[in-house]
N, C-alpha and C. Protein backbone atom coordinates (compact mmCIF):
# COMPACT_ATOMS: atom_id res chain seq x y z
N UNK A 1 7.73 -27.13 2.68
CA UNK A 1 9.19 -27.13 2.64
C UNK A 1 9.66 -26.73 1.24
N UNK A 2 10.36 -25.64 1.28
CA UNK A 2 10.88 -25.43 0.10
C UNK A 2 12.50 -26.23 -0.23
N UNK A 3 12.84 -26.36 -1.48
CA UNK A 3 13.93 -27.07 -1.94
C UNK A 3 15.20 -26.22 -2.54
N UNK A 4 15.77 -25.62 -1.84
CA UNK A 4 16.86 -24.44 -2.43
C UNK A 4 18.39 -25.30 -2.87
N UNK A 5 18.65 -25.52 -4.41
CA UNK A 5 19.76 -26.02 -5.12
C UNK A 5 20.61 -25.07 -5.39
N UNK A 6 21.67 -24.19 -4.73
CA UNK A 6 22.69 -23.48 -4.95
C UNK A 6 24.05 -23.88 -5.86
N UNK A 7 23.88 -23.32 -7.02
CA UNK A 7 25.49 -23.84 -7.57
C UNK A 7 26.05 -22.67 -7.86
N UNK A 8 27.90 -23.06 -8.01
CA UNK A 8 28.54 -21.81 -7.54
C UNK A 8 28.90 -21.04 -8.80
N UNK A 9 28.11 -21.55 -10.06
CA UNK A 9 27.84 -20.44 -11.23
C UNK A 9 28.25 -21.95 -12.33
N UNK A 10 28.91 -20.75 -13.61
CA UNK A 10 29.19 -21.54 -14.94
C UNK A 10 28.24 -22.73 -15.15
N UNK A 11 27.28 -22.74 -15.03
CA UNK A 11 26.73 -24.43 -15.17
C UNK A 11 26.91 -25.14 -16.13
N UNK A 12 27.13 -24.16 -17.53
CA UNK A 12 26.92 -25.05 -18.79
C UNK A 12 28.46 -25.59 -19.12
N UNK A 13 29.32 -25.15 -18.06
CA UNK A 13 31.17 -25.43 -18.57
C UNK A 13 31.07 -26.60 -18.63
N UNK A 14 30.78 -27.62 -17.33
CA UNK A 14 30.84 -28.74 -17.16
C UNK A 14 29.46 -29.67 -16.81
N UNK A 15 29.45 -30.67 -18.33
CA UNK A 15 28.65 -31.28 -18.94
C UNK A 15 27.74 -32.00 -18.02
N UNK A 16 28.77 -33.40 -17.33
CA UNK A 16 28.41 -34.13 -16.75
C UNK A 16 28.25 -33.55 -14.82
N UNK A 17 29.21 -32.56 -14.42
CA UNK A 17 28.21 -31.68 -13.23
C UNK A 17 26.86 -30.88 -13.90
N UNK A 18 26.38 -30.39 -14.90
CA UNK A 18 24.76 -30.23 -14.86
C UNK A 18 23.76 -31.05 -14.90
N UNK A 19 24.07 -32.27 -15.66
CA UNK A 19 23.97 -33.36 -15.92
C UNK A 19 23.24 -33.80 -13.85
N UNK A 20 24.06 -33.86 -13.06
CA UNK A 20 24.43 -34.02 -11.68
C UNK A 20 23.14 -32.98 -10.67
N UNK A 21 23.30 -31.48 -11.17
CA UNK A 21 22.78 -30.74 -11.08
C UNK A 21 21.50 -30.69 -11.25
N UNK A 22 21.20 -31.08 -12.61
CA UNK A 22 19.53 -31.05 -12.73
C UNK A 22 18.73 -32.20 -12.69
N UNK A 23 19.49 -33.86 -11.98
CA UNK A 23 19.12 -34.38 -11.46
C UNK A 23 18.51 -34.25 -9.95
N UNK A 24 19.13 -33.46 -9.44
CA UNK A 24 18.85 -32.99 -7.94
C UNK A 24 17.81 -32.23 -8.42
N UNK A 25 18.01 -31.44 -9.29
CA UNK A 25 16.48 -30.34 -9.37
C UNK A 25 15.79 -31.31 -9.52
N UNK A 26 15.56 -32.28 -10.26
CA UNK A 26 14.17 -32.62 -10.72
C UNK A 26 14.00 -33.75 -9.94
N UNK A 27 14.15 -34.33 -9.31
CA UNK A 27 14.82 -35.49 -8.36
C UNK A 27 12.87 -35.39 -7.33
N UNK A 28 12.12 -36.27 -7.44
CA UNK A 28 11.06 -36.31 -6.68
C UNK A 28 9.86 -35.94 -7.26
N UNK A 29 10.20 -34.83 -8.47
CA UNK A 29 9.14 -34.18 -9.45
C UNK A 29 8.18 -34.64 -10.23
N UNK A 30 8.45 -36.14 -10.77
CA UNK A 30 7.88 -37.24 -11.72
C UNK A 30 8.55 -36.74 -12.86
N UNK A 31 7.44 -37.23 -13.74
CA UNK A 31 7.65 -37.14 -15.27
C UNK A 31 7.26 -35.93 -16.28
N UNK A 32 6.70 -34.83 -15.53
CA UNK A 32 6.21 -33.80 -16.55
C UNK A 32 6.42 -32.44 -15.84
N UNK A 33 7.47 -31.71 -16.06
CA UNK A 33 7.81 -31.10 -15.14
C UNK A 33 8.24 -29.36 -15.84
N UNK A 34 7.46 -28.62 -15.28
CA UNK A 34 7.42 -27.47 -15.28
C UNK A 34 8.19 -26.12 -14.87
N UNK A 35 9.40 -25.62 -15.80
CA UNK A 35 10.75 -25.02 -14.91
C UNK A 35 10.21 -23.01 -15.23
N UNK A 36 10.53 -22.67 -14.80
CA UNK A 36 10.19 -21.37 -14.93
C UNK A 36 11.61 -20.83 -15.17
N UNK A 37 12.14 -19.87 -15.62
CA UNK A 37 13.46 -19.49 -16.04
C UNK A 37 13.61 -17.82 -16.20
N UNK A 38 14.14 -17.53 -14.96
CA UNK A 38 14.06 -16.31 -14.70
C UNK A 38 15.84 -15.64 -15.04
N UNK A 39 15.62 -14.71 -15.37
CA UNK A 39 16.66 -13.68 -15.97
C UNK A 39 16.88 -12.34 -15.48
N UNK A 40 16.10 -12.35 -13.95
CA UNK A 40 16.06 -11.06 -13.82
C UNK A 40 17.79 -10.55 -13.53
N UNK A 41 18.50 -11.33 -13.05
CA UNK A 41 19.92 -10.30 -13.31
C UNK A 41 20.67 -10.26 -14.26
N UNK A 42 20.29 -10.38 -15.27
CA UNK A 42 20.21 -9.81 -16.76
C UNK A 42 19.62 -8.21 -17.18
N UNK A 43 20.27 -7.59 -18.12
CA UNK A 43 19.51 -6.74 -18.81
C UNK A 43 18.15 -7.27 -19.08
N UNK A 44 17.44 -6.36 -18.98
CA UNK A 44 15.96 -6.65 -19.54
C UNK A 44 15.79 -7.15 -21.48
N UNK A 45 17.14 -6.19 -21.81
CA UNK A 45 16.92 -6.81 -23.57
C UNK A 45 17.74 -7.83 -23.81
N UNK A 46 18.32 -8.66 -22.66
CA UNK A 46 19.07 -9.97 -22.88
C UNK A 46 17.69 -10.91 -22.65
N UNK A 47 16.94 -10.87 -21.83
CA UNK A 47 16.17 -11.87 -21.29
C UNK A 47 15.91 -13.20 -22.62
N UNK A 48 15.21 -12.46 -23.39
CA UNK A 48 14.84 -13.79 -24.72
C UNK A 48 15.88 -14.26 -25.28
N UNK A 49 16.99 -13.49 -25.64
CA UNK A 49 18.49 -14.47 -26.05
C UNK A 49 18.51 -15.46 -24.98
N UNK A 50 18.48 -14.49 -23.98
CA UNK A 50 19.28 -15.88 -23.04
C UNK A 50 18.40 -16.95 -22.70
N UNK A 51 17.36 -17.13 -22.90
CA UNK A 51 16.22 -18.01 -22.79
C UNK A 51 16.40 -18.75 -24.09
N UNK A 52 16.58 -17.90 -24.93
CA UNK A 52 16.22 -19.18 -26.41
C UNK A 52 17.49 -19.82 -26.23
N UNK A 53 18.77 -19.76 -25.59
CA UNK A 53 20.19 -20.40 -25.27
C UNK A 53 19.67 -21.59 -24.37
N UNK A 54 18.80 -21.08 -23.07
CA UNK A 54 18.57 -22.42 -22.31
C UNK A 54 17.57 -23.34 -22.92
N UNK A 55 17.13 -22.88 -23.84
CA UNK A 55 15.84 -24.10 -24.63
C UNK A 55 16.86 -25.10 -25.57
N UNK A 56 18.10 -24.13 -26.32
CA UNK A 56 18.79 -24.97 -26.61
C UNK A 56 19.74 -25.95 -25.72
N UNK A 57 20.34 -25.37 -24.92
CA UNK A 57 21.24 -26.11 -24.18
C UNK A 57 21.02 -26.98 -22.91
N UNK A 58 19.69 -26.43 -22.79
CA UNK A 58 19.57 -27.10 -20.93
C UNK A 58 19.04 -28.49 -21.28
N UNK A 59 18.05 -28.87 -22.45
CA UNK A 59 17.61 -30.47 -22.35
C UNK A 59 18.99 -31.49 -22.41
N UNK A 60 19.80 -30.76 -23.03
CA UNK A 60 21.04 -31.93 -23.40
C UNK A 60 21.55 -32.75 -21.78
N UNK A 61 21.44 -31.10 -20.97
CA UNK A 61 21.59 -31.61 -19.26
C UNK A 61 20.42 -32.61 -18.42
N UNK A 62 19.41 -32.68 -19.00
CA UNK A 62 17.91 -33.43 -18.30
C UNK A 62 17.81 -34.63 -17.87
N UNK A 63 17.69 -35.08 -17.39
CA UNK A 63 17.45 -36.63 -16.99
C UNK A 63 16.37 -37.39 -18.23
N UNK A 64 16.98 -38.31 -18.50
CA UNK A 64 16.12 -39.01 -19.76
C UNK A 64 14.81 -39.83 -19.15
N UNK A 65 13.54 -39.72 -20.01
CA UNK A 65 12.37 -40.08 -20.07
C UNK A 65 11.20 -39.40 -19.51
N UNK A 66 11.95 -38.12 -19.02
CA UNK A 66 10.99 -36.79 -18.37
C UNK A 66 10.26 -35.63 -19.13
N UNK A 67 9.41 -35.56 -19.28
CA UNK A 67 8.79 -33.99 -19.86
C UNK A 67 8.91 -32.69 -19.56
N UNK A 68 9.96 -31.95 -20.08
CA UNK A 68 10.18 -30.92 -18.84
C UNK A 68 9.91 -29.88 -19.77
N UNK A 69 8.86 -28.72 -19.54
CA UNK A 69 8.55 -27.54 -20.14
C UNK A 69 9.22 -26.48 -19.92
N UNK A 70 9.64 -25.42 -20.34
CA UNK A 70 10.12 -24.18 -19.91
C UNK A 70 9.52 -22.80 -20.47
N UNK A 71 9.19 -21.87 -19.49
CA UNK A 71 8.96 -20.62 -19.88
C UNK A 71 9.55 -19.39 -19.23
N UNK A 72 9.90 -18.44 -19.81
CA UNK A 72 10.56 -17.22 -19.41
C UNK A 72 9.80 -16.60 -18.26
N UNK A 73 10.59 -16.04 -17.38
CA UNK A 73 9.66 -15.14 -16.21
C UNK A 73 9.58 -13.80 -16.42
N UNK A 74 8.70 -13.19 -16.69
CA UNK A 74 8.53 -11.93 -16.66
C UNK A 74 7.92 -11.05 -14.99
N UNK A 75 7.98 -9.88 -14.85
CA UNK A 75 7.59 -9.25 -13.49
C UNK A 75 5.99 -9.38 -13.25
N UNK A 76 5.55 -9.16 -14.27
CA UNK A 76 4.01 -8.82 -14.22
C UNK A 76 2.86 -10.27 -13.79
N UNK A 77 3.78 -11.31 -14.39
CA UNK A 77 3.35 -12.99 -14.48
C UNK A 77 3.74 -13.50 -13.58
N UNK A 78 5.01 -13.22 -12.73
CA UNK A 78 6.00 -13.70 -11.72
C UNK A 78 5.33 -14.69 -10.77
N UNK A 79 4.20 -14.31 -9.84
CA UNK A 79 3.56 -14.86 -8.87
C UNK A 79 2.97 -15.86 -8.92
N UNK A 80 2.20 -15.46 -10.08
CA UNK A 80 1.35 -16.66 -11.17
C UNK A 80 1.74 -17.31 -11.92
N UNK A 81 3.59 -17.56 -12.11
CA UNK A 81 3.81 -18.20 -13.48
C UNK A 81 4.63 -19.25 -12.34
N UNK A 82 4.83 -18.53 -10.98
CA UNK A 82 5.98 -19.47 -9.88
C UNK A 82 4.73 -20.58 -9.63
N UNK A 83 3.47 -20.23 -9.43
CA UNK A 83 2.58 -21.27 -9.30
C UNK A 83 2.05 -22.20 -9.95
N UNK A 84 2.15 -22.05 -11.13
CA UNK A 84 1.92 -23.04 -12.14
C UNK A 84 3.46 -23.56 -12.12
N UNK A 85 4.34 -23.60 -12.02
CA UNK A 85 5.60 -24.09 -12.12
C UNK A 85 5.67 -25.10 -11.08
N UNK A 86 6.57 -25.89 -10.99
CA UNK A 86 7.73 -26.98 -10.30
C UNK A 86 8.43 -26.27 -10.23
N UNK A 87 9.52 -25.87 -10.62
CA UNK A 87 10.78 -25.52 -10.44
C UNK A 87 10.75 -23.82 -10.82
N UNK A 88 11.74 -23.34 -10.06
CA UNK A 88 12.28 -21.84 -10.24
C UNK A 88 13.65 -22.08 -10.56
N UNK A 89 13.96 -21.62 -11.79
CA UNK A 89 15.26 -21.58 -11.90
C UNK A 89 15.91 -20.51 -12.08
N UNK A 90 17.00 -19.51 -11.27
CA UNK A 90 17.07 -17.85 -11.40
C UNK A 90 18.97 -17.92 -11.99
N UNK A 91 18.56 -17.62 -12.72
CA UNK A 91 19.98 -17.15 -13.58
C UNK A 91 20.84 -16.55 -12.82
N UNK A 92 22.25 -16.79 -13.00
CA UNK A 92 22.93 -15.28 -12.15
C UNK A 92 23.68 -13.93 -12.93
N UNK A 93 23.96 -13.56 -12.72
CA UNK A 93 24.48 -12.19 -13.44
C UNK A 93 24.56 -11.21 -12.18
N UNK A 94 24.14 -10.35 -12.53
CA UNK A 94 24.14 -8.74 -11.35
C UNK A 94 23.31 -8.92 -9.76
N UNK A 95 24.00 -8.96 -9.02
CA UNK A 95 23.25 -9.66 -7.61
C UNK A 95 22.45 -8.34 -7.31
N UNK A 96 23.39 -7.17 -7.68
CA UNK A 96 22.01 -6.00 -7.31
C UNK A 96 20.72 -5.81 -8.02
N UNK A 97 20.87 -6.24 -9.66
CA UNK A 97 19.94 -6.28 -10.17
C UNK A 97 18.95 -7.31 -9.88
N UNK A 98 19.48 -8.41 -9.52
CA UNK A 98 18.65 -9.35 -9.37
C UNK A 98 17.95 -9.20 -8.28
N UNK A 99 18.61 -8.16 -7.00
CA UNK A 99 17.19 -7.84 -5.73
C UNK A 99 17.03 -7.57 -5.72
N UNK A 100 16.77 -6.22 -6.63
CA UNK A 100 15.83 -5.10 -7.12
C UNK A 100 14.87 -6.09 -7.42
N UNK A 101 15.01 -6.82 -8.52
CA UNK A 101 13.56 -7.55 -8.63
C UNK A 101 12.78 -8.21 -7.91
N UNK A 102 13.72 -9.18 -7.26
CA UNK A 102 13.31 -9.97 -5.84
C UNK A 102 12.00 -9.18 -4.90
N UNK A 103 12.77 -8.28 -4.46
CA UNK A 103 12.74 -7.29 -3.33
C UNK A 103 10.97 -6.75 -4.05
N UNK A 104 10.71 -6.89 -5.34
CA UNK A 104 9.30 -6.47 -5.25
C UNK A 104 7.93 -7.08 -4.98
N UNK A 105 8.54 -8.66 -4.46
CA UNK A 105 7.73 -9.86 -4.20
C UNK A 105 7.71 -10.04 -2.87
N UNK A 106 6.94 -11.01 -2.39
CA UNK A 106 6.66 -11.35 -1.64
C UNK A 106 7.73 -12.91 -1.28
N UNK A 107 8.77 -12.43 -1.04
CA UNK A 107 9.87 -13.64 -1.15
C UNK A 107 10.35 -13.73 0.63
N UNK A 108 10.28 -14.86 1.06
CA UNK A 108 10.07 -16.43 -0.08
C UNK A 108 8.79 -16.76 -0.05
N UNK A 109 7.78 -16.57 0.28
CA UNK A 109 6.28 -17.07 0.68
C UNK A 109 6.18 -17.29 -0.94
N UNK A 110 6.42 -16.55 -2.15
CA UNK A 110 6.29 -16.93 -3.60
C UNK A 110 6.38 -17.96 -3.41
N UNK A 111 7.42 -18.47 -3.26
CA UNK A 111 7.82 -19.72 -4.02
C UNK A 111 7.59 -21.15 -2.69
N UNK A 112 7.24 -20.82 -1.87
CA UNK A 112 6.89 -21.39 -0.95
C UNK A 112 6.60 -23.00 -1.82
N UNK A 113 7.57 -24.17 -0.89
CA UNK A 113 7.05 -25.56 -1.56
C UNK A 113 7.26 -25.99 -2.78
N UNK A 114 8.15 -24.73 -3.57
CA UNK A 114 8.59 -25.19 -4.64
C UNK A 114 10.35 -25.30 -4.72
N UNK A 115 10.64 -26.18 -6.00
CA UNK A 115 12.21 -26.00 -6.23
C UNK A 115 12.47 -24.84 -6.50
N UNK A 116 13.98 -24.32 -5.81
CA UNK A 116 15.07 -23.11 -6.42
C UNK A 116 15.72 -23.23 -6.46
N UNK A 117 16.28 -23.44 -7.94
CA UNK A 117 17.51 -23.51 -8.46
C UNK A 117 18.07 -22.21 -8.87
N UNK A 118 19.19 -22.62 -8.23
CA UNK A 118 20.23 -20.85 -8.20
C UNK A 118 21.39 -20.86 -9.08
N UNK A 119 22.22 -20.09 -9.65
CA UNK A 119 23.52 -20.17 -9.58
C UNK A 119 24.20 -18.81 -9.36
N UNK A 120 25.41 -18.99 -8.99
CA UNK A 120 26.50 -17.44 -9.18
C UNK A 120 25.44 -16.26 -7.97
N UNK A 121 25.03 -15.58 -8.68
CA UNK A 121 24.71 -14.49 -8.03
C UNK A 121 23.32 -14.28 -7.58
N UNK A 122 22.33 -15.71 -8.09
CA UNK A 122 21.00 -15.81 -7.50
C UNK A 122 21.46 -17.06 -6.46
N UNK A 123 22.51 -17.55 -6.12
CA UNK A 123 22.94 -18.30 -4.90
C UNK A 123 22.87 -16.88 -3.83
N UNK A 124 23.84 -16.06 -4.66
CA UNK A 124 24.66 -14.64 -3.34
C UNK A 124 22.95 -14.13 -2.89
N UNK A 125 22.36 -14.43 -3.93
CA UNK A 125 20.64 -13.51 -3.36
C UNK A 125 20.17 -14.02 -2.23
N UNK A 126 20.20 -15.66 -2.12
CA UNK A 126 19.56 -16.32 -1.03
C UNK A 126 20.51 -16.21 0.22
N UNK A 127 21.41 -15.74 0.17
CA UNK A 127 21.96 -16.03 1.24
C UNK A 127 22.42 -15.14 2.52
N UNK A 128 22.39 -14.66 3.56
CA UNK A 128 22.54 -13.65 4.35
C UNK A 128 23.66 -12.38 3.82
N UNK A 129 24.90 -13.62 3.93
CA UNK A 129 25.99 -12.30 3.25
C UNK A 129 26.79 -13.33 2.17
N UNK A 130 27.31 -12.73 1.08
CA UNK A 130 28.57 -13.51 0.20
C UNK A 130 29.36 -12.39 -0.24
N UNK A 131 30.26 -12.81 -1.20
CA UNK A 131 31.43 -12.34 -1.49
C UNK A 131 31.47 -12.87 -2.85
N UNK A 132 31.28 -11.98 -3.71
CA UNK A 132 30.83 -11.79 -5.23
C UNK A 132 31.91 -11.38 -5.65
N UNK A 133 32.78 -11.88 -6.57
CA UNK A 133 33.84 -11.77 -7.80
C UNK A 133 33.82 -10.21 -8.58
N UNK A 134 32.90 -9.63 -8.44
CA UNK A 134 32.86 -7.98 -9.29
C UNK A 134 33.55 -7.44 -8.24
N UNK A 135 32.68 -7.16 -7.33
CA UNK A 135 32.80 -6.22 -6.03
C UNK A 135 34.27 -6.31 -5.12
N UNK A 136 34.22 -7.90 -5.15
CA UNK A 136 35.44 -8.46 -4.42
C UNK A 136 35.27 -7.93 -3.15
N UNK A 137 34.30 -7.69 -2.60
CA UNK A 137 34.00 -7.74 -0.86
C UNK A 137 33.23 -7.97 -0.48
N UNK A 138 32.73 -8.11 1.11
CA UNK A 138 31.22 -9.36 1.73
C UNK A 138 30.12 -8.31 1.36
N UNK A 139 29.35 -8.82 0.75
CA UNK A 139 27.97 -7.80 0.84
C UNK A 139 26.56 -8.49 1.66
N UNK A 140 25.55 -7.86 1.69
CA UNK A 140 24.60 -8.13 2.55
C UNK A 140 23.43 -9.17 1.39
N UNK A 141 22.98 -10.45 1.10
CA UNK A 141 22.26 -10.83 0.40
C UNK A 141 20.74 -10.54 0.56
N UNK A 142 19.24 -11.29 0.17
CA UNK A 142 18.59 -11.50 0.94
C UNK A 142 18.14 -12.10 2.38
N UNK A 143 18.88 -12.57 2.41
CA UNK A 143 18.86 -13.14 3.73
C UNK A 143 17.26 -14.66 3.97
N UNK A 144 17.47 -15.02 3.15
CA UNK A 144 16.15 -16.26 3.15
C UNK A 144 17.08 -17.01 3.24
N UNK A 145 18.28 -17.37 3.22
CA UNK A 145 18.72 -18.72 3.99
C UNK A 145 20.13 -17.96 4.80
N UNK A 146 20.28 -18.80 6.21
CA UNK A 146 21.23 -18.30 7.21
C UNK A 146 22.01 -19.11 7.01
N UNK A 147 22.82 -18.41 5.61
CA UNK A 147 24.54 -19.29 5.24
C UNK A 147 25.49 -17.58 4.45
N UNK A 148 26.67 -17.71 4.25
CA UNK A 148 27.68 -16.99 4.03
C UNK A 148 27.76 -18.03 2.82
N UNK A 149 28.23 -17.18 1.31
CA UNK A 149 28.21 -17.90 0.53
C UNK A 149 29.25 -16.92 -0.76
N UNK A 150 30.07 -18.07 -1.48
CA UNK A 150 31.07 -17.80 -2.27
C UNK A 150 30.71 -18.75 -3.19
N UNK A 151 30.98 -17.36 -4.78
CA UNK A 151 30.54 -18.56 -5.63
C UNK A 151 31.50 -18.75 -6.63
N UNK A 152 31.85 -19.37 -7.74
CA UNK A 152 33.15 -19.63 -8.46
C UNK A 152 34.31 -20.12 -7.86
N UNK A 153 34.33 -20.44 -6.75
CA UNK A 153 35.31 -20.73 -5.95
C UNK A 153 36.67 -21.27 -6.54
N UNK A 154 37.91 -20.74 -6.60
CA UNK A 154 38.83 -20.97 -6.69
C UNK A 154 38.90 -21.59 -8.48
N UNK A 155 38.73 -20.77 -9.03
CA UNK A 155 38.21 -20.59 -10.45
C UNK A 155 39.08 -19.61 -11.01
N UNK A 156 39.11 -19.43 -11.79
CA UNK A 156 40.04 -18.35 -12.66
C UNK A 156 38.93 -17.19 -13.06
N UNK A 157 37.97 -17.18 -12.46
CA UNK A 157 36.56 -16.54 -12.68
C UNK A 157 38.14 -15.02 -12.38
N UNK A 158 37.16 -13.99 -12.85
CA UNK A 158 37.87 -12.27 -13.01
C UNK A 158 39.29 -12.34 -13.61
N UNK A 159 39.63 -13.60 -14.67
CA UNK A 159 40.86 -13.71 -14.90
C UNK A 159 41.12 -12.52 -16.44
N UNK A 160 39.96 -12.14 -16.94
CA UNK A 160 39.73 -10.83 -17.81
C UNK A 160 39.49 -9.99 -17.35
N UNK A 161 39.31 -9.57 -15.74
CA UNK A 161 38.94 -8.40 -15.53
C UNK A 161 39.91 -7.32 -14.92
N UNK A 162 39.93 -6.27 -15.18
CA UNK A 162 41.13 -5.37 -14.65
C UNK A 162 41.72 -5.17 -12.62
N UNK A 163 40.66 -6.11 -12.71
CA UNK A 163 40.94 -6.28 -10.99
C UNK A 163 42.09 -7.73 -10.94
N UNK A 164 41.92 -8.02 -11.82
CA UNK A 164 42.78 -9.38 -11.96
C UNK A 164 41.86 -10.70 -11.40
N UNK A 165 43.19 -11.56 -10.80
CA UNK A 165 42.63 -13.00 -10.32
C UNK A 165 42.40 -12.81 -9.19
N UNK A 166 41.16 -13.60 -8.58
CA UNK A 166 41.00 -13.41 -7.14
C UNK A 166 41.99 -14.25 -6.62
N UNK A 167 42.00 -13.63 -5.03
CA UNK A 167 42.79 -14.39 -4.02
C UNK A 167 41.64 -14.88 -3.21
N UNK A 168 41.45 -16.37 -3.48
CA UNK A 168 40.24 -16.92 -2.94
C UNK A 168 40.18 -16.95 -1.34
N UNK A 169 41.72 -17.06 -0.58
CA UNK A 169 42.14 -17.31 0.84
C UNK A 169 41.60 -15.77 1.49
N UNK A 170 41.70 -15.21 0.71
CA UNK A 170 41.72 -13.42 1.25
C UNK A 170 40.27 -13.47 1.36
N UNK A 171 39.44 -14.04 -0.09
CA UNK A 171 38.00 -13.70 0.18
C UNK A 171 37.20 -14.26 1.35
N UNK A 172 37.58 -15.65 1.03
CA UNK A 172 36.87 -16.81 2.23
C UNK A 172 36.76 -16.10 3.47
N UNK A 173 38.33 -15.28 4.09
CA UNK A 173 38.67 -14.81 5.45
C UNK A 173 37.89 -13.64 6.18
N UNK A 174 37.94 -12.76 4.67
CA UNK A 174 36.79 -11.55 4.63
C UNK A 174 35.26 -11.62 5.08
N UNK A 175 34.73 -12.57 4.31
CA UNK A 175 33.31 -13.13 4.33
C UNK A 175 33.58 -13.66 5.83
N UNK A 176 34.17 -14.42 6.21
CA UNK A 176 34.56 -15.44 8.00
C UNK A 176 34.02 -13.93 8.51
N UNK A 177 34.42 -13.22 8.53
CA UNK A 177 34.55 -12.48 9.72
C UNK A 177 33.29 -11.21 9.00
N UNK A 178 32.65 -11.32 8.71
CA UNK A 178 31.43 -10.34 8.26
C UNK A 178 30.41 -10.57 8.60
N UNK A 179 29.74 -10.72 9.45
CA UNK A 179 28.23 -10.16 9.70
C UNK A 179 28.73 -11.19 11.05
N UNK A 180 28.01 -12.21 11.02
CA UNK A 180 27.40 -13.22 12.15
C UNK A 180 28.43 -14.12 12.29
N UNK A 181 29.38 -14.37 12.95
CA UNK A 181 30.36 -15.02 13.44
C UNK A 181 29.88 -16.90 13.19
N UNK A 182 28.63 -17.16 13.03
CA UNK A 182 28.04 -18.35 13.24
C UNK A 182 27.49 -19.09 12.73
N UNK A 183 27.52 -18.51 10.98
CA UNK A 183 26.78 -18.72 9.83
C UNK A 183 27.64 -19.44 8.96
N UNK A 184 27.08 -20.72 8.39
CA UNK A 184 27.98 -21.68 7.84
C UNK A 184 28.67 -20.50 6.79
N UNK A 185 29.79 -21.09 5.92
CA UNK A 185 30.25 -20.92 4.84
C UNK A 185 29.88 -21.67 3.67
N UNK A 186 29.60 -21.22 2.74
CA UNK A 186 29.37 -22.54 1.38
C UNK A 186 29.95 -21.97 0.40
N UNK A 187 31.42 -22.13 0.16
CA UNK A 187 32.53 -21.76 -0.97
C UNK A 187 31.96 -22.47 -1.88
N UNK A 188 31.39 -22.37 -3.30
CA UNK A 188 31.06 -23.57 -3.78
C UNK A 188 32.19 -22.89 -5.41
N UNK A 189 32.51 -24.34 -5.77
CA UNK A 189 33.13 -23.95 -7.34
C UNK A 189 32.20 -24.57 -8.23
N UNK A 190 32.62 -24.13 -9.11
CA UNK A 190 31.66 -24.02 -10.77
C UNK A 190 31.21 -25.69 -10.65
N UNK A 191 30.15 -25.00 -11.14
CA UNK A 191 29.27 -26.36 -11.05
C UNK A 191 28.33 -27.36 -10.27
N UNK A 192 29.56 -27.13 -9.01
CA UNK A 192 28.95 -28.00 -7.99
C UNK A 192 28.02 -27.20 -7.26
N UNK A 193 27.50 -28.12 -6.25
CA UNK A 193 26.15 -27.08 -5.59
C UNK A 193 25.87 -27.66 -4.06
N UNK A 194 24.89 -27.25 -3.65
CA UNK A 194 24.73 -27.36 -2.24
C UNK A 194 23.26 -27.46 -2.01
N UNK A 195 22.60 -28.18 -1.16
CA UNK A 195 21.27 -28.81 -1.29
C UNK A 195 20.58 -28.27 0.37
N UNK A 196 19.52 -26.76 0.22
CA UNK A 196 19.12 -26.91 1.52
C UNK A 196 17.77 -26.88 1.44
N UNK A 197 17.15 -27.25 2.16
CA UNK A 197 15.63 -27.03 2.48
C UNK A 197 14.68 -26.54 4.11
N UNK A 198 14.34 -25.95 3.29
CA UNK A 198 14.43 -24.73 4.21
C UNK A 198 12.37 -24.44 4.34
């Protein structure tokens, strides 16, 4: 049984929801616990910034009296670094970039039995179809879990971008009626998350 933790992006805004968050991740794991920290929808020359950011910032979120290690995921290590790991944790950023990478594995059998922790646009990866804040229309995800999924929900998320503010009622309605008439919805807003196992 794998453990899929979807949150609907920003994690580090709000303290005490990661706090919330990476209790659920680590929640069953014990005391010495092994996170893998993947960046693939990132630029490839962001990856180590943004890694040396979660070495700083993510213990402050941890559950106290636990050992929790972290190492960067690279493509070449991917298979072998998900197996020595507990936890997968996949950054979000670019949902296309991020299934370009996906898409060269053997997913989900990888990660088979382990935690995945998602946010933003490695939520939109797992999920059949969502409705992503760039694009602003339903697109097709991976499809490893049978849910419809929105992330930032009702957020001021694209409030810098020349598309403006979303109309969250417009998106929700869009996504309703895109692919499979029968597939939950999981609007999730910043922070919070959604717990499936699958």
């Amino acid at each position: 049984m794998t453990k899929y933790i979807l949150n609907g992006g920003a994690i580090k805004k709000d303290k005490e929801l990661a706090k919330k968050y990476f209790a659920e991740v680590f929640s069953g794991l014990g005391e010495d616990i092994k996170i893998l920290i993947c960046c693939f929808a990132e630029p490839r020359e962001d990856w180590e910034e943004k890694f040396k950011v979660d070495l700083e910032k993510f213990p402050s979120f941890f559950v106290e009296n636990i050992k929790v290690s972290m190492k960067l995921a690279y493509p070449d290590t991917f298979a072998e670094d998900i197996r020595n790991s507990d936890v997968l944790y996949i950054h979000g950023g670019d949902d296309y970039l991020l299934m370009y990478w996906l898409r060269q594995f053997d997913i989900p059998k990888i990660w088979e039995g382990k935690v995945v922790a998602t946010s933003s646009a490695s939520s939109d990866a797992m999920s059949r179809y969502f409705w992503p804040g760039d694009w602003r229309k339903p697109q097709k995800g991976l499809g490893i879990l049978p849910i419809k999924f929105i992330p930032h929900f009702r957020s001021d998320y694209g409030s810098d971008s020349s598309l403006g503010l979303i109309d969250w009622d417009k998106a929700y309605k869009e996504l309703e009626k895109f692919g499979e008439s029968d597939l939950p919805i999981y609007a999730i807003k910043e922070g919070e998350f959604v717990v499936i196992e699958k």
